[in-house]
C-alpha atoms as a PDB file:
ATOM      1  CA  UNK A   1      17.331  15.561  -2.940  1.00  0.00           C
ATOM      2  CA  UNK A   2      16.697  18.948  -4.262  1.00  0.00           C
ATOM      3  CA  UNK A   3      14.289  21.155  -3.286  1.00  0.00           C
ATOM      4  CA  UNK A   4      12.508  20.886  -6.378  1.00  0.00           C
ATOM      5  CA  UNK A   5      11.666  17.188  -5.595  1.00  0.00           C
ATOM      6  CA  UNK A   6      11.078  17.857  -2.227  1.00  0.00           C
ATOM      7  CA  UNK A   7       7.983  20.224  -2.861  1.00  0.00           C
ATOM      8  CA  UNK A   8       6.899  17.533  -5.618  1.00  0.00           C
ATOM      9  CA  UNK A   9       6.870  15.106  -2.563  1.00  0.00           C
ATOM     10  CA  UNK A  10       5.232  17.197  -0.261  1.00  0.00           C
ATOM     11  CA  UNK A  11       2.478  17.874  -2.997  1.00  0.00           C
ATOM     12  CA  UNK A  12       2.284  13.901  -3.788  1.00  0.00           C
ATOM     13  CA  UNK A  13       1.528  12.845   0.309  1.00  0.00           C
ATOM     14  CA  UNK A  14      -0.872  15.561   0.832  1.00  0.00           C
ATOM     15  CA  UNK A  15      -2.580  14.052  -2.305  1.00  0.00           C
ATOM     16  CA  UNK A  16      -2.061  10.409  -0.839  1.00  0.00           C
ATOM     17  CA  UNK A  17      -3.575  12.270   2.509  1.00  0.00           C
ATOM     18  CA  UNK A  18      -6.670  13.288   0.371  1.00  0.00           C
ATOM     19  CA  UNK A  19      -5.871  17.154   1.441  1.00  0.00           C
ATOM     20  CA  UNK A  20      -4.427  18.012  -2.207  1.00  0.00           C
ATOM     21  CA  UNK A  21      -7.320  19.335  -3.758  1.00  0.00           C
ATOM     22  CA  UNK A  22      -8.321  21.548  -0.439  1.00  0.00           C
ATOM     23  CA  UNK A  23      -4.550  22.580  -0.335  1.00  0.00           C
ATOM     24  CA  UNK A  24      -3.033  25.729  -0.580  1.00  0.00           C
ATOM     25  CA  UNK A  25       1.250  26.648  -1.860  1.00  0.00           C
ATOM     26  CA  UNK A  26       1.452  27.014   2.104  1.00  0.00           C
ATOM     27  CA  UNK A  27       0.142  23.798   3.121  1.00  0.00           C
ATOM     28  CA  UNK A  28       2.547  22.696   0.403  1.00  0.00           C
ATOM     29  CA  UNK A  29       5.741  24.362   1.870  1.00  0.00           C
ATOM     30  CA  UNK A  30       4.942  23.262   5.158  1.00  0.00           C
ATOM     31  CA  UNK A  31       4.508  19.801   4.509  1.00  0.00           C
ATOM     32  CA  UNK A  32       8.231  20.408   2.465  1.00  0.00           C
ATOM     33  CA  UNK A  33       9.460  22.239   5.567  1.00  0.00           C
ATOM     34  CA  UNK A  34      10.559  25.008   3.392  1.00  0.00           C
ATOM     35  CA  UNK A  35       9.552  28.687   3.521  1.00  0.00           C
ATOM     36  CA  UNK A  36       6.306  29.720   1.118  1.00  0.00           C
ATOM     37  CA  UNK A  37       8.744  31.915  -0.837  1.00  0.00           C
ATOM     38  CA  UNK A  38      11.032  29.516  -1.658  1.00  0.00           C
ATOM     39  CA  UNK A  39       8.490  27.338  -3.710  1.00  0.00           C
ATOM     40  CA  UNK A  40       7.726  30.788  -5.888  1.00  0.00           C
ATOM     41  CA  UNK A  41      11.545  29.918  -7.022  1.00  0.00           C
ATOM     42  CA  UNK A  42      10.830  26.637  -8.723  1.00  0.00           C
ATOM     43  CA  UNK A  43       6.972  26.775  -9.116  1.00  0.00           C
ATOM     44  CA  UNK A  44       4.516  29.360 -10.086  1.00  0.00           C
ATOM     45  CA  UNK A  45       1.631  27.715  -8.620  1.00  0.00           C
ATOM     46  CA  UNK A  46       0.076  25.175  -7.436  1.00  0.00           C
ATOM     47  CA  UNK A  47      -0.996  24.067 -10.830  1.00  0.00           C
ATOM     48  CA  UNK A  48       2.208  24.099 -11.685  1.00  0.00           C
ATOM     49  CA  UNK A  49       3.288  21.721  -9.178  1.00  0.00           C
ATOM     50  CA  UNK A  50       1.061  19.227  -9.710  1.00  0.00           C
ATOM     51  CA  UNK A  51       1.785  19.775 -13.622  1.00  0.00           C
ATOM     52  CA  UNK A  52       5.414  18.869 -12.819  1.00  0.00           C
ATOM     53  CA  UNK A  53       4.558  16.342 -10.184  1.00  0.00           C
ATOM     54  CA  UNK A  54       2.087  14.185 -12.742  1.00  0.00           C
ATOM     55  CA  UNK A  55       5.129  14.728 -15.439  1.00  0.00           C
ATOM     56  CA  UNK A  56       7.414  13.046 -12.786  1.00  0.00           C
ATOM     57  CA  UNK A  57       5.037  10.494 -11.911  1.00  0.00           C
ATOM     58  CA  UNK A  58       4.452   9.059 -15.340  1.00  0.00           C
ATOM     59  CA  UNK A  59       7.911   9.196 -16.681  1.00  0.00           C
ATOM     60  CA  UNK A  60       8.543   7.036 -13.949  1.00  0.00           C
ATOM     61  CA  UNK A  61       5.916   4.642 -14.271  1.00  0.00           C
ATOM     62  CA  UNK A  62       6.704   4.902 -18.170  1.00  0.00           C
ATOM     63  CA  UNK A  63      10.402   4.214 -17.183  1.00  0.00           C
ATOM     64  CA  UNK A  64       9.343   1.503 -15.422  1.00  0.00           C
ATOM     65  CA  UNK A  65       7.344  -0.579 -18.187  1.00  0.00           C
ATOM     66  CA  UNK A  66      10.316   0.274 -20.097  1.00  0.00           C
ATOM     67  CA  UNK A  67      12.779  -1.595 -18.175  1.00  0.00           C
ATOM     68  CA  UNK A  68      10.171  -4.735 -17.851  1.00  0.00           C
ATOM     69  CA  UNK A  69       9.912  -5.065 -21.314  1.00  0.00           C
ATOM     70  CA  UNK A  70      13.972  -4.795 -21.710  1.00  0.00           C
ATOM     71  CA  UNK A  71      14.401  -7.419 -19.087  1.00  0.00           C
ATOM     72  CA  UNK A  72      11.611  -9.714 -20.400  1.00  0.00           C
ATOM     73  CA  UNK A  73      11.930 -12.775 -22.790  1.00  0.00           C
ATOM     74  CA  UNK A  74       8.655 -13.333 -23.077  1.00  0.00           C
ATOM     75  CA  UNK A  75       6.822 -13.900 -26.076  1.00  0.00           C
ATOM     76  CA  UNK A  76       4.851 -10.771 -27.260  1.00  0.00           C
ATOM     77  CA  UNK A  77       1.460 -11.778 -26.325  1.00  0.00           C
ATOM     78  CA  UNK A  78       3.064 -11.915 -22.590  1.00  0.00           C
ATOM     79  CA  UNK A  79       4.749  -9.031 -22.923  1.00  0.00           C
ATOM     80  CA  UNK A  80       1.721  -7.181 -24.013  1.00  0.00           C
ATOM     81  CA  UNK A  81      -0.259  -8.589 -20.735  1.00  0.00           C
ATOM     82  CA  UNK A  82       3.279  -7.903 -18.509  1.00  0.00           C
ATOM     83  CA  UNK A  83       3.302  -4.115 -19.431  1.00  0.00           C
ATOM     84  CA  UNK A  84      -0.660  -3.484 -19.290  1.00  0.00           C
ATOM     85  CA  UNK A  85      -0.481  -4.849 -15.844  1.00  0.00           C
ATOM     86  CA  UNK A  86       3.069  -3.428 -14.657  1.00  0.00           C
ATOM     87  CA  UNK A  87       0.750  -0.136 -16.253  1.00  0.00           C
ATOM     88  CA  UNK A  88      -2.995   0.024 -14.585  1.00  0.00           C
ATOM     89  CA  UNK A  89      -1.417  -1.460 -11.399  1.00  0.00           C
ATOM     90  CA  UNK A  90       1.338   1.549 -10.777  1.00  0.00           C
ATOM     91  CA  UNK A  91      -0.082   2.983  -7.131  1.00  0.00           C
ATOM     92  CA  UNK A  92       1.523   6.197  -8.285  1.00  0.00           C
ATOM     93  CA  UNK A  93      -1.404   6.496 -10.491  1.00  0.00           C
ATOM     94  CA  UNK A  94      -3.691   6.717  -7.499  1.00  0.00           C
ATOM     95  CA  UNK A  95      -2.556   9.566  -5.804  1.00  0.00           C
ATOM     96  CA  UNK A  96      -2.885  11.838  -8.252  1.00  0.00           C
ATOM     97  CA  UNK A  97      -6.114  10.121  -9.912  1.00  0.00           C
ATOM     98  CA  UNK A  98      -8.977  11.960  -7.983  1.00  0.00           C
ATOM     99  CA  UNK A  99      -7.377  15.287  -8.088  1.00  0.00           C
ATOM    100  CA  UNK A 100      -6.168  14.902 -12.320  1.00  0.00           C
ATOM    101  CA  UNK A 101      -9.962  14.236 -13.284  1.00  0.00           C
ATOM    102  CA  UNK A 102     -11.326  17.301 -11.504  1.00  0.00           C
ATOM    103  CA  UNK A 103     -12.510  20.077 -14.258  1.00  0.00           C
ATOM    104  CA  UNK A 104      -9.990  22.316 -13.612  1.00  0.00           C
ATOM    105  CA  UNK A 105      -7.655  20.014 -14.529  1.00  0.00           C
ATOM    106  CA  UNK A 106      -9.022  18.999 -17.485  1.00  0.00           C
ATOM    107  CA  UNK A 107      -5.420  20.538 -19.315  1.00  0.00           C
ATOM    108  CA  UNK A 108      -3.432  18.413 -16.913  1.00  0.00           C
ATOM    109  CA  UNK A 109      -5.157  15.430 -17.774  1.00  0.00           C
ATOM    110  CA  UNK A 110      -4.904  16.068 -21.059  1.00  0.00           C
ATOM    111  CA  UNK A 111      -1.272  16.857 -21.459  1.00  0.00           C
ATOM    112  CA  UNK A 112      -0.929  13.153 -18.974  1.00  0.00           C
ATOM    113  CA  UNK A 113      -2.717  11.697 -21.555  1.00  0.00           C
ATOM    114  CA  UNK A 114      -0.706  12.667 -24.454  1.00  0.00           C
ATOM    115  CA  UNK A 115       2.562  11.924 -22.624  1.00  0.00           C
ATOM    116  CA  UNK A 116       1.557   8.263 -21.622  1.00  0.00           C
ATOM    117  CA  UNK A 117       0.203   7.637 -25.735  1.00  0.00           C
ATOM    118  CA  UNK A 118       3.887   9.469 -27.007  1.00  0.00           C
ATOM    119  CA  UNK A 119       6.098   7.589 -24.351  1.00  0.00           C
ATOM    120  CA  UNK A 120       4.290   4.338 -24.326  1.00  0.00           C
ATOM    121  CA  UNK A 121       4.009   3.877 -28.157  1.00  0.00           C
ATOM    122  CA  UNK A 122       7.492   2.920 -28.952  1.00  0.00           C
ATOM    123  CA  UNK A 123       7.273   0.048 -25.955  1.00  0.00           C
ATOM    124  CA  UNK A 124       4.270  -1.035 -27.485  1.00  0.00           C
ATOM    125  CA  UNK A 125       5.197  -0.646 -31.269  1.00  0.00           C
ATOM    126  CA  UNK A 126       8.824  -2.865 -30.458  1.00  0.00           C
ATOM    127  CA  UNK A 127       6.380  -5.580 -29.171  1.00  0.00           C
ATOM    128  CA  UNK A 128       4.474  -5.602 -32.631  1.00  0.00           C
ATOM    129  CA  UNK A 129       8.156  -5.822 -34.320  1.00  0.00           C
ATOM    130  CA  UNK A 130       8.959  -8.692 -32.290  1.00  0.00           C
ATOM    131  CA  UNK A 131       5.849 -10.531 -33.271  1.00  0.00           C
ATOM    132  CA  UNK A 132       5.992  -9.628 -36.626  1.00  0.00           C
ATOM    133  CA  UNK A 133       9.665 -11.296 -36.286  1.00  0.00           C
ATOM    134  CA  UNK A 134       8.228 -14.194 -34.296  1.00  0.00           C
ATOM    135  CA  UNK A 135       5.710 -14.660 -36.875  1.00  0.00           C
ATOM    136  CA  UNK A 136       3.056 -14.452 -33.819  1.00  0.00           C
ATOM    137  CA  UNK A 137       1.622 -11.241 -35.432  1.00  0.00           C
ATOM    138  CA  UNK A 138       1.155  -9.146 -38.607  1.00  0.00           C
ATOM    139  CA  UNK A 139       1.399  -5.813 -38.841  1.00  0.00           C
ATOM    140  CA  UNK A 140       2.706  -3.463 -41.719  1.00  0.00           C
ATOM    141  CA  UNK A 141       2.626  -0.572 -39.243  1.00  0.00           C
ATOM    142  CA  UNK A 142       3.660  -1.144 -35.345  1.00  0.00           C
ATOM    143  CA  UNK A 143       4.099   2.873 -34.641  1.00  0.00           C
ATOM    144  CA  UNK A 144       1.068   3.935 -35.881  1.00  0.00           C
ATOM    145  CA  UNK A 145      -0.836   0.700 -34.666  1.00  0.00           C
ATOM    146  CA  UNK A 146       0.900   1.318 -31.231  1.00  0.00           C
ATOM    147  CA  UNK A 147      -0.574   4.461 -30.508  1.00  0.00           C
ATOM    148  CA  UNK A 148      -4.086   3.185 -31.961  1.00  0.00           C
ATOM    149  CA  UNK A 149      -4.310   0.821 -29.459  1.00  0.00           C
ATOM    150  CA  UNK A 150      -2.983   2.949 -26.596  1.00  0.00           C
ATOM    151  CA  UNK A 151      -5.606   5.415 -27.322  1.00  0.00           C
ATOM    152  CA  UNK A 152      -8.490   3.023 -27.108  1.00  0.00           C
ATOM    153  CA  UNK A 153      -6.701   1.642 -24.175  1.00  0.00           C
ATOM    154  CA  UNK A 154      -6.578   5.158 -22.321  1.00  0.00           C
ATOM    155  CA  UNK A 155      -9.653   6.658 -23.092  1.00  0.00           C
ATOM    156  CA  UNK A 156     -11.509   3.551 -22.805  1.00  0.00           C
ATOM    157  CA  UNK A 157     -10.293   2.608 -19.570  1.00  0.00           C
ATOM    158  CA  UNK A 158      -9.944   6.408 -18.307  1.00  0.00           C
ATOM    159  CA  UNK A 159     -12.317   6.337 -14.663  1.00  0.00           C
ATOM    160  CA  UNK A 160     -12.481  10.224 -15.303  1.00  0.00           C
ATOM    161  CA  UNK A 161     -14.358   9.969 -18.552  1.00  0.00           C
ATOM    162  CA  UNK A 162     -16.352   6.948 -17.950  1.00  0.00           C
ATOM    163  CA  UNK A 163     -17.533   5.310 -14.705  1.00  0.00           C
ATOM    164  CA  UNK A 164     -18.369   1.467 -16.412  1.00  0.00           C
ATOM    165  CA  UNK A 165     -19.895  -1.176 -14.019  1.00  0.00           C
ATOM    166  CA  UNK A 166     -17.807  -4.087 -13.709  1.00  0.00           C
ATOM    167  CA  UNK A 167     -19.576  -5.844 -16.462  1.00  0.00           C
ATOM    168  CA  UNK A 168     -19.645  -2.848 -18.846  1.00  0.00           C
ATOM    169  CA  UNK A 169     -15.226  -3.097 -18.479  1.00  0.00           C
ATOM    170  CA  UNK A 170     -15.367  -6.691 -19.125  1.00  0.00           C
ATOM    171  CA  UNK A 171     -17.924  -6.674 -22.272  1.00  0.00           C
ATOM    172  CA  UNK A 172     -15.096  -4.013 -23.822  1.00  0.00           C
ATOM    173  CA  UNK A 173     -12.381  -5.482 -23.075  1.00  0.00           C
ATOM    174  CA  UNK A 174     -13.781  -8.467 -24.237  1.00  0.00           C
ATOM    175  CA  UNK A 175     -14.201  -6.558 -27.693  1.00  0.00           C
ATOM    176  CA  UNK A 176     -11.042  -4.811 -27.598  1.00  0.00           C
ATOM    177  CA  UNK A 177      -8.888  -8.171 -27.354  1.00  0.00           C
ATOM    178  CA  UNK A 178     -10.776  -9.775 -29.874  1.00  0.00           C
ATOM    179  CA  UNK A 179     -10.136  -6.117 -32.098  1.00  0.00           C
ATOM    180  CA  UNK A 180      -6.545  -6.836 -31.635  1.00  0.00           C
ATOM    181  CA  UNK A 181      -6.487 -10.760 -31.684  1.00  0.00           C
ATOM    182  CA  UNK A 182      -8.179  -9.662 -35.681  1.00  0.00           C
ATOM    183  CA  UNK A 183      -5.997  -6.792 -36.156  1.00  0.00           C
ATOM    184  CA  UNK A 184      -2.610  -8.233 -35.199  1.00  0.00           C
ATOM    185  CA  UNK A 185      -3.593 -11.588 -36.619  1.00  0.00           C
ATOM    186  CA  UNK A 186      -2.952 -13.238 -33.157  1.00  0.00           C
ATOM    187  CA  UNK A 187      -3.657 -16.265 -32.090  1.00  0.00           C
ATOM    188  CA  UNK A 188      -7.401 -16.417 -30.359  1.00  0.00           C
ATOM    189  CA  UNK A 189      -7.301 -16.108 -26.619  1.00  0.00           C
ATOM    190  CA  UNK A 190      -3.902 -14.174 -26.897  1.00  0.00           C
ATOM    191  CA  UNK A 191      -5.219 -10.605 -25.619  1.00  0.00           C
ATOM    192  CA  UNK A 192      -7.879 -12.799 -23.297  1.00  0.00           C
ATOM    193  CA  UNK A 193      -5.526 -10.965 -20.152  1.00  0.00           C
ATOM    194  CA  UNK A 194      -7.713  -7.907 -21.008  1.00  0.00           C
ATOM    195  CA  UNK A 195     -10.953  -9.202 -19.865  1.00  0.00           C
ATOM    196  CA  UNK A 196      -9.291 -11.812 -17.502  1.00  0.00           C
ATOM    197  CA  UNK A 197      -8.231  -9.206 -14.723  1.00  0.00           C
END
């Protein structure tokens, strides 16, 4: 593994270890059992290390729902619930969470956000096609209807933005499957995994 990795890792337990906000580019290289000066060689700061650590992190988990949907057969309405729950599930998200929605990081987050909508949307918008192929949905534009519903998705469901109750979550996602039940022309109850989990 190279050492650029290896500080990401170090950076990603002390965050798992709650210590990443608190943490200073020493803490970092000792937990990487590498010298402080030899982080200044891949990283700038410690911003920048989580920057690069939450771009690892969600390429991964993006990679991920990308190989589900490759290996699945299942019909799109599954497929949508298989990659929203191979999604919210990822534990990688967790680490990271607390420390990403802290105001300072409000760029970070930002930047996360804009990576999930522009790597997700083409997973989501080949899902569309295949309904629209299956005759399961309608839509004249999956792209552009892709990243529509991923940012609804994300923001809505963003803890960082808004702290719902329970009930709160499951009145909206109760409204954004039937929004997308009308929009795609699905079948009712096909989006019902929304408010179901």
């Amino acid at each position: 593994m190279d050492k650029a990795n290896i500080i990401l890792d170090a950076m990603k337990t002390l965050l798992e270890q709650d210590d990443g906000a608190s943490c200073s580019v020493s803490d970092i290289a000792k937990k990487a059992g590498i010298g402080k000066g030899s982080i200044y060689y891949y990283f700038k700061s410690k911003d920048e290390i989580f920057d690069a650590l939450v771009e690892r992190e969600y390429h991964q988990i993006i990679e991920n729902c990308r190989v589900l949907m490759n290996r699945s057969h299942a019909d799109p309405a599954q497929k949508f619930a298989l990659l929203f729950r191979s999604y919210r599930s990822s534990t990688s998200l967790l680490a990271m969470d607390h420390y990403l929605h802290q105001q300072q990081n409000a760029a970070i987050h930002q930047k996360s956000l804009a990576k999930i909508l522009s790597s997700l949307s083409p997973i989501v918008a080949d899902i569309i096609r295949q309904g629209v192929e299956e005759k399961s949905f309608r839509c004249e534009k999956p792209q552009e209807t892709a990243e529509i519903i991923l940012s609804v998705y994300c923001f809505l469901y963003d803890p960082g933005i808004f702290k719902w109750t329970p009930e709160q979550l499951k009145e909206k996602a109760s409204a954004l499957a039937t929004l997308l039940e009308n929009g795609l022309s699905a079948a009712k109850g096909s989006f019902q995994f929304l408010y179901q989990t």
